[in-house]
N, C-alpha and C. Protein backbone atom coordinates (compact mmCIF):
# COMPACT_ATOMS: atom_id res chain seq x y z
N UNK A 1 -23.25 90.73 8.32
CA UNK A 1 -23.10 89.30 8.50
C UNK A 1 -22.97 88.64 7.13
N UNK A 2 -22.19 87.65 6.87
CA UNK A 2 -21.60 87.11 5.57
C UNK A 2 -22.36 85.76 5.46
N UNK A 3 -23.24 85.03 6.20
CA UNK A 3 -24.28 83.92 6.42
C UNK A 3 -25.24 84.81 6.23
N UNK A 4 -26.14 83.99 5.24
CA UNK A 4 -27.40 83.90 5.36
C UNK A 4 -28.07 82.46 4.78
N UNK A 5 -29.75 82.46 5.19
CA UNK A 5 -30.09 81.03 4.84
C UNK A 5 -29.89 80.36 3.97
N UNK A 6 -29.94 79.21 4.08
CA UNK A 6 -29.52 78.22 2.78
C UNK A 6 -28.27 77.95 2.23
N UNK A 7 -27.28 79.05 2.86
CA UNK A 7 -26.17 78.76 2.89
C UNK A 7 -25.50 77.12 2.88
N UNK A 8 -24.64 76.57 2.80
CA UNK A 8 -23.72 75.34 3.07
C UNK A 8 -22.63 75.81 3.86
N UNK A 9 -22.73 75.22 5.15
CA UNK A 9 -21.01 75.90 5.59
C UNK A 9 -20.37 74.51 6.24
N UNK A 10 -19.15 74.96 6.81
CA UNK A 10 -18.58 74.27 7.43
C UNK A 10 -18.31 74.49 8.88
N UNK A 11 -18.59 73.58 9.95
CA UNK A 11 -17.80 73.99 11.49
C UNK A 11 -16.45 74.01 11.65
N UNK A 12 -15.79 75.07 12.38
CA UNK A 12 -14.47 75.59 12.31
C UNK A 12 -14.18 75.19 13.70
N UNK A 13 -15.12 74.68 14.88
CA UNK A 13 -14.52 74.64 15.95
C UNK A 13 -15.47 74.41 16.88
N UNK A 14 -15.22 73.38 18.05
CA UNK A 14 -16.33 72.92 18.61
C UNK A 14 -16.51 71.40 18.21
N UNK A 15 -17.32 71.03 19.46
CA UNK A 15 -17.44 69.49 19.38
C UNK A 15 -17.68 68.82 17.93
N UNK A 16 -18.67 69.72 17.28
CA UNK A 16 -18.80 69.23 16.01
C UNK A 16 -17.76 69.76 14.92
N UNK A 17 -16.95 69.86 15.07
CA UNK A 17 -15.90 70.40 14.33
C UNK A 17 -15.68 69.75 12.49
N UNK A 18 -15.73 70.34 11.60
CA UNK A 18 -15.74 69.43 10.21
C UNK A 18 -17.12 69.63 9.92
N UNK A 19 -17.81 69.48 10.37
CA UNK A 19 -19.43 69.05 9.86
C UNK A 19 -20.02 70.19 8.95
N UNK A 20 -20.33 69.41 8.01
CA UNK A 20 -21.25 69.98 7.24
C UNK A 20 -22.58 70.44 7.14
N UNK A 21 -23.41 71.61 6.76
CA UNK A 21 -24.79 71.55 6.98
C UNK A 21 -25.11 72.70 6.43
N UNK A 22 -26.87 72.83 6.08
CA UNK A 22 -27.50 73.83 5.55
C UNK A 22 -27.50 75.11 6.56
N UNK A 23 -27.49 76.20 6.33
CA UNK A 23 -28.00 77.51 7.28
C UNK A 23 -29.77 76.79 7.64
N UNK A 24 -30.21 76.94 8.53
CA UNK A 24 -31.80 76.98 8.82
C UNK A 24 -32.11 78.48 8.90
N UNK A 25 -31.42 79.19 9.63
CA UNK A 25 -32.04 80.64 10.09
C UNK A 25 -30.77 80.90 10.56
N UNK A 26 -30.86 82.57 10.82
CA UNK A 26 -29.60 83.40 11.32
C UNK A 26 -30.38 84.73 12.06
N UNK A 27 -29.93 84.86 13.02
CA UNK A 27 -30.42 85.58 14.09
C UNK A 27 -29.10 86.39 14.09
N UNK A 28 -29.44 88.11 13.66
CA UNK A 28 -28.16 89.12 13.29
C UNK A 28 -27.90 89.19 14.47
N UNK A 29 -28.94 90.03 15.46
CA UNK A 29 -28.92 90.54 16.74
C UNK A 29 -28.15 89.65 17.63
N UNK A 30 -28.25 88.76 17.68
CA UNK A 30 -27.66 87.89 18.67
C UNK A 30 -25.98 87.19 17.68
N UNK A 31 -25.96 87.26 16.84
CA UNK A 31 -24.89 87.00 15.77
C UNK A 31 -24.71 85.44 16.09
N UNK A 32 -25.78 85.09 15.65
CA UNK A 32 -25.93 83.08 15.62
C UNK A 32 -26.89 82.12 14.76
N UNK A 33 -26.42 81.70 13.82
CA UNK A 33 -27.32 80.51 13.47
C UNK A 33 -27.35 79.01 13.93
N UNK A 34 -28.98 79.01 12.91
CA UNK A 34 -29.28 77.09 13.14
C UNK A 34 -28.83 76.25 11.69
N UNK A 35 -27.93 75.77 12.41
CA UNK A 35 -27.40 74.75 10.71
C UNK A 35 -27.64 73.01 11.00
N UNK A 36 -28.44 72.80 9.91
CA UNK A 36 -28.65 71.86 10.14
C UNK A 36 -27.80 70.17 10.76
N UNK A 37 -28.02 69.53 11.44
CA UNK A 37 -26.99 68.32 12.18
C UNK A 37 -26.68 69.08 12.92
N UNK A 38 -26.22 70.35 13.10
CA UNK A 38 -24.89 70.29 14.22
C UNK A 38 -25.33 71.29 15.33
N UNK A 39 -24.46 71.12 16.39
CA UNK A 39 -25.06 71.05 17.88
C UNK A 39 -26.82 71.09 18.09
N UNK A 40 -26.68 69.19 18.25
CA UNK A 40 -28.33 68.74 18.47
C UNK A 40 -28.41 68.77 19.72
N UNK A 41 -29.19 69.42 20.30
CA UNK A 41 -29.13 69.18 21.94
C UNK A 41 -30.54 68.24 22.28
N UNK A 42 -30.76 67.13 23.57
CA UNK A 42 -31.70 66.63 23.32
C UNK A 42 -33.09 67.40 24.51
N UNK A 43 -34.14 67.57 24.37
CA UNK A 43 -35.00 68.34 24.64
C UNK A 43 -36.20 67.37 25.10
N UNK A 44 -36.49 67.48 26.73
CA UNK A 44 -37.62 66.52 27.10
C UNK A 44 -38.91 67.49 26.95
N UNK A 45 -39.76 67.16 26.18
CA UNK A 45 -40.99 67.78 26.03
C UNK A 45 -42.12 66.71 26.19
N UNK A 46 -43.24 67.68 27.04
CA UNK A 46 -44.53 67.30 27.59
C UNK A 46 -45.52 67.54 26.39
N UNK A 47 -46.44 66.02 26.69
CA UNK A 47 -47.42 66.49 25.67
C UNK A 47 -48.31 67.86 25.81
N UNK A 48 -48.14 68.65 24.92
CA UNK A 48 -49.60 69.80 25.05
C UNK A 48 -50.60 69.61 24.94
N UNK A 49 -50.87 68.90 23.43
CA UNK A 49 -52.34 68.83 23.70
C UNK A 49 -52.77 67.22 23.53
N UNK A 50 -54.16 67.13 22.91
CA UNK A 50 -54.49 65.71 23.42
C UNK A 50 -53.97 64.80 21.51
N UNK A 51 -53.46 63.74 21.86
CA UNK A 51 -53.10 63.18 20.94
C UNK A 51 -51.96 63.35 20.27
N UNK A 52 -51.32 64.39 21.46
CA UNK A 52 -49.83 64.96 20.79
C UNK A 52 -48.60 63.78 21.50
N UNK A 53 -47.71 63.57 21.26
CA UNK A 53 -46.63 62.76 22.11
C UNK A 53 -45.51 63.77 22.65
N UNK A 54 -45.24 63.12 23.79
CA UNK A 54 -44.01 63.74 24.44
C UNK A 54 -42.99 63.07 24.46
N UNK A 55 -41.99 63.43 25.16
CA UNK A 55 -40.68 62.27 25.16
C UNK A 55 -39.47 63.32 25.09
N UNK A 56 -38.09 62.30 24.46
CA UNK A 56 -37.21 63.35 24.35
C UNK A 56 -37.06 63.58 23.04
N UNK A 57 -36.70 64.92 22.87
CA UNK A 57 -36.52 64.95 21.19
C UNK A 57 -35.65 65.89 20.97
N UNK A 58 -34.62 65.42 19.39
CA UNK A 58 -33.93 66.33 19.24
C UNK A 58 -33.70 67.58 18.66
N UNK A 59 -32.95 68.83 18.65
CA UNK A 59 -33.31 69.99 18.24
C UNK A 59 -32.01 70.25 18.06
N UNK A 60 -31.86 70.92 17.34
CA UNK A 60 -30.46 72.08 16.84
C UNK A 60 -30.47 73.50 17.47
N UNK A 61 -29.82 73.76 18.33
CA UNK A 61 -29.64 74.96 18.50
C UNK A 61 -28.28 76.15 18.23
N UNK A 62 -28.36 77.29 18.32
CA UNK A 62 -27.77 78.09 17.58
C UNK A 62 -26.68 77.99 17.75
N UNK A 63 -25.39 78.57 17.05
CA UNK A 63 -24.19 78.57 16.85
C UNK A 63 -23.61 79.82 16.15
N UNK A 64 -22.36 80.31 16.76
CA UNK A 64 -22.53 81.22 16.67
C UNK A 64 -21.82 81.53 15.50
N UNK A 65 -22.10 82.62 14.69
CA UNK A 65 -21.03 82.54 13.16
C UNK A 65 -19.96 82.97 12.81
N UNK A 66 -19.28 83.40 13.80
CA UNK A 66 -17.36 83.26 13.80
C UNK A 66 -17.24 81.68 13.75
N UNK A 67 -17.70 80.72 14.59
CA UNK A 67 -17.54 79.58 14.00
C UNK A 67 -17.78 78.29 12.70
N UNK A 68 -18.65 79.31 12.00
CA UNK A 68 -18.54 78.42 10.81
C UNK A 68 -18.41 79.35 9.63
N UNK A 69 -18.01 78.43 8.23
CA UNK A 69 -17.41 79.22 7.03
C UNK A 69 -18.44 78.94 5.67
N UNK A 70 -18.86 79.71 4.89
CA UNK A 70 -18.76 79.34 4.08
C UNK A 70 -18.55 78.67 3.04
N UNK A 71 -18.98 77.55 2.52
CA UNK A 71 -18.80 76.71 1.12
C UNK A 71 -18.88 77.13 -0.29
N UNK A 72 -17.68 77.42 -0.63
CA UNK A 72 -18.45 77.92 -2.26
C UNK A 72 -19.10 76.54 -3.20
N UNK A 73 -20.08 76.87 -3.80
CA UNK A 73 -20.82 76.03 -4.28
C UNK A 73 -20.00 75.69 -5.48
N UNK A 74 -19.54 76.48 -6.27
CA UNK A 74 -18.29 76.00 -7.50
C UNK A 74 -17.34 75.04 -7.21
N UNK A 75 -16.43 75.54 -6.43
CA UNK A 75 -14.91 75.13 -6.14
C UNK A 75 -15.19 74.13 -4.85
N UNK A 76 -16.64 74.70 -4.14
CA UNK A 76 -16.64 73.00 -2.96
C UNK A 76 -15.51 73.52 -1.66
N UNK A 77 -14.68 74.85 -1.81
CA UNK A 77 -13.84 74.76 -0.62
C UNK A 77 -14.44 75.67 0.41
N UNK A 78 -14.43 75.46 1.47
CA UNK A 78 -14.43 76.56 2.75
C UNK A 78 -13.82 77.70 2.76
N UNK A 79 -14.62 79.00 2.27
CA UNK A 79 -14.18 80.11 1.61
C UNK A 79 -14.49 81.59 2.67
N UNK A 80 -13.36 82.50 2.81
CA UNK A 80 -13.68 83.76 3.09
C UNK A 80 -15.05 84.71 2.16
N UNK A 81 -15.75 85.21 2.41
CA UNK A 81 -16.56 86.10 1.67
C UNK A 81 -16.20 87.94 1.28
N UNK A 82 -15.98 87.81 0.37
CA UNK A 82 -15.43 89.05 -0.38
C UNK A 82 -16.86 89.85 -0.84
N UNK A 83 -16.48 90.87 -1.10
CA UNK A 83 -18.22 91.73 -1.34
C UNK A 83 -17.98 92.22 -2.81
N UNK A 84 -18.43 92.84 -3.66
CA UNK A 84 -17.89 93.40 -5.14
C UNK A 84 -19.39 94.04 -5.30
N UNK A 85 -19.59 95.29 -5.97
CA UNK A 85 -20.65 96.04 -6.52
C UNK A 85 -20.82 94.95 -8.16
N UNK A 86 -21.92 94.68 -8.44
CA UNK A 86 -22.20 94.19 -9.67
C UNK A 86 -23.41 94.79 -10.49
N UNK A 87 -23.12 96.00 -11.18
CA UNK A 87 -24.40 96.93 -11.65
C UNK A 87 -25.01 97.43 -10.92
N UNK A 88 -24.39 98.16 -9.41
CA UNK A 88 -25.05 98.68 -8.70
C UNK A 88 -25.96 98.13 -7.99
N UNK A 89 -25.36 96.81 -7.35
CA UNK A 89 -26.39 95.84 -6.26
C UNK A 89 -24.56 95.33 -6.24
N UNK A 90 -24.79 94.94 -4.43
CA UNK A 90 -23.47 94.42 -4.07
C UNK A 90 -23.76 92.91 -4.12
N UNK A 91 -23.04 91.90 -4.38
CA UNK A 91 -23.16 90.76 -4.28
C UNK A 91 -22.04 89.96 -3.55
N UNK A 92 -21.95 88.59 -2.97
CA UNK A 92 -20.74 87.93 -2.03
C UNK A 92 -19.78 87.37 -2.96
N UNK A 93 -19.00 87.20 -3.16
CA UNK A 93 -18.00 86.20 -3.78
C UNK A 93 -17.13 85.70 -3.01
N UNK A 94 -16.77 84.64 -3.58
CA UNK A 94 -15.80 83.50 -3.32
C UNK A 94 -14.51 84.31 -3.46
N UNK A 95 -13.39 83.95 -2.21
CA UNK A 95 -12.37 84.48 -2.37
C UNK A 95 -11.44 83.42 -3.22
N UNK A 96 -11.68 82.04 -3.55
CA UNK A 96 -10.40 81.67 -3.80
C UNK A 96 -10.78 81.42 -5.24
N UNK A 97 -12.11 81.21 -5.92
CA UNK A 97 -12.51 81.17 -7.46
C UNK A 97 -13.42 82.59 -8.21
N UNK A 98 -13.94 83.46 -7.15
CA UNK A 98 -14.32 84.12 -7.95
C UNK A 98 -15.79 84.25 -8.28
N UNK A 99 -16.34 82.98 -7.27
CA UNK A 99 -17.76 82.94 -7.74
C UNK A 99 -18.95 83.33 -7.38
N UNK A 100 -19.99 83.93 -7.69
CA UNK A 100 -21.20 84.28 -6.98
C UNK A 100 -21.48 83.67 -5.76
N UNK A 101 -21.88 83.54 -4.78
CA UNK A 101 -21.99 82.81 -3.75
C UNK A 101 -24.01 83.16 -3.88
């Protein structure tokens, strides 16, 4: 998988299409992350315990990662991820500048 947390990517498709956001988490097994803003679904929850509030509230749920891309942090564009050995540890790079990701 070419996501991992903290990432910046972009949505490629889907209601939220364009949007920008952080990785939260990435779930390999299921091949889906939580990025932050995008697909908020809204969630009615009961209070549990005493002094807690209920209501509706919103949550992000997963998405899956054929649909979103990569941001290189240099160049700022929505980038393929390339792999390269660097002293014997592999690292991601940017396909269109070249840069560490």
């Amino acid at each position: 998988m070419n996501i991992k947390k903290n990432d910046t990517v972009v949505v490629l498709s889907g209601k939220d299409k364009g949007k920008k956001g952080k990785v939260m988490s990435v779930d390999p097994k299921a091949n889906k992350a939580i990025v932050e803003n995008v697909n908020v679904a809204s969630k009615h929850q009961k209070p549990r315990r005493e002094g807690e509030e209920g209501g509706i509230i919103s949550k992000e749920t997963p998405i899956y990662v054929s649909k979103v891309m990569v941001v290189c942090p240099k160049c700022g564009k929505p980038t393929r991820v390339a792999h390269k050995v660097d002293g014997g540890k592999k690292v991601r790079v940017c396909k269109h500048c070249g840069a560490e990701l």
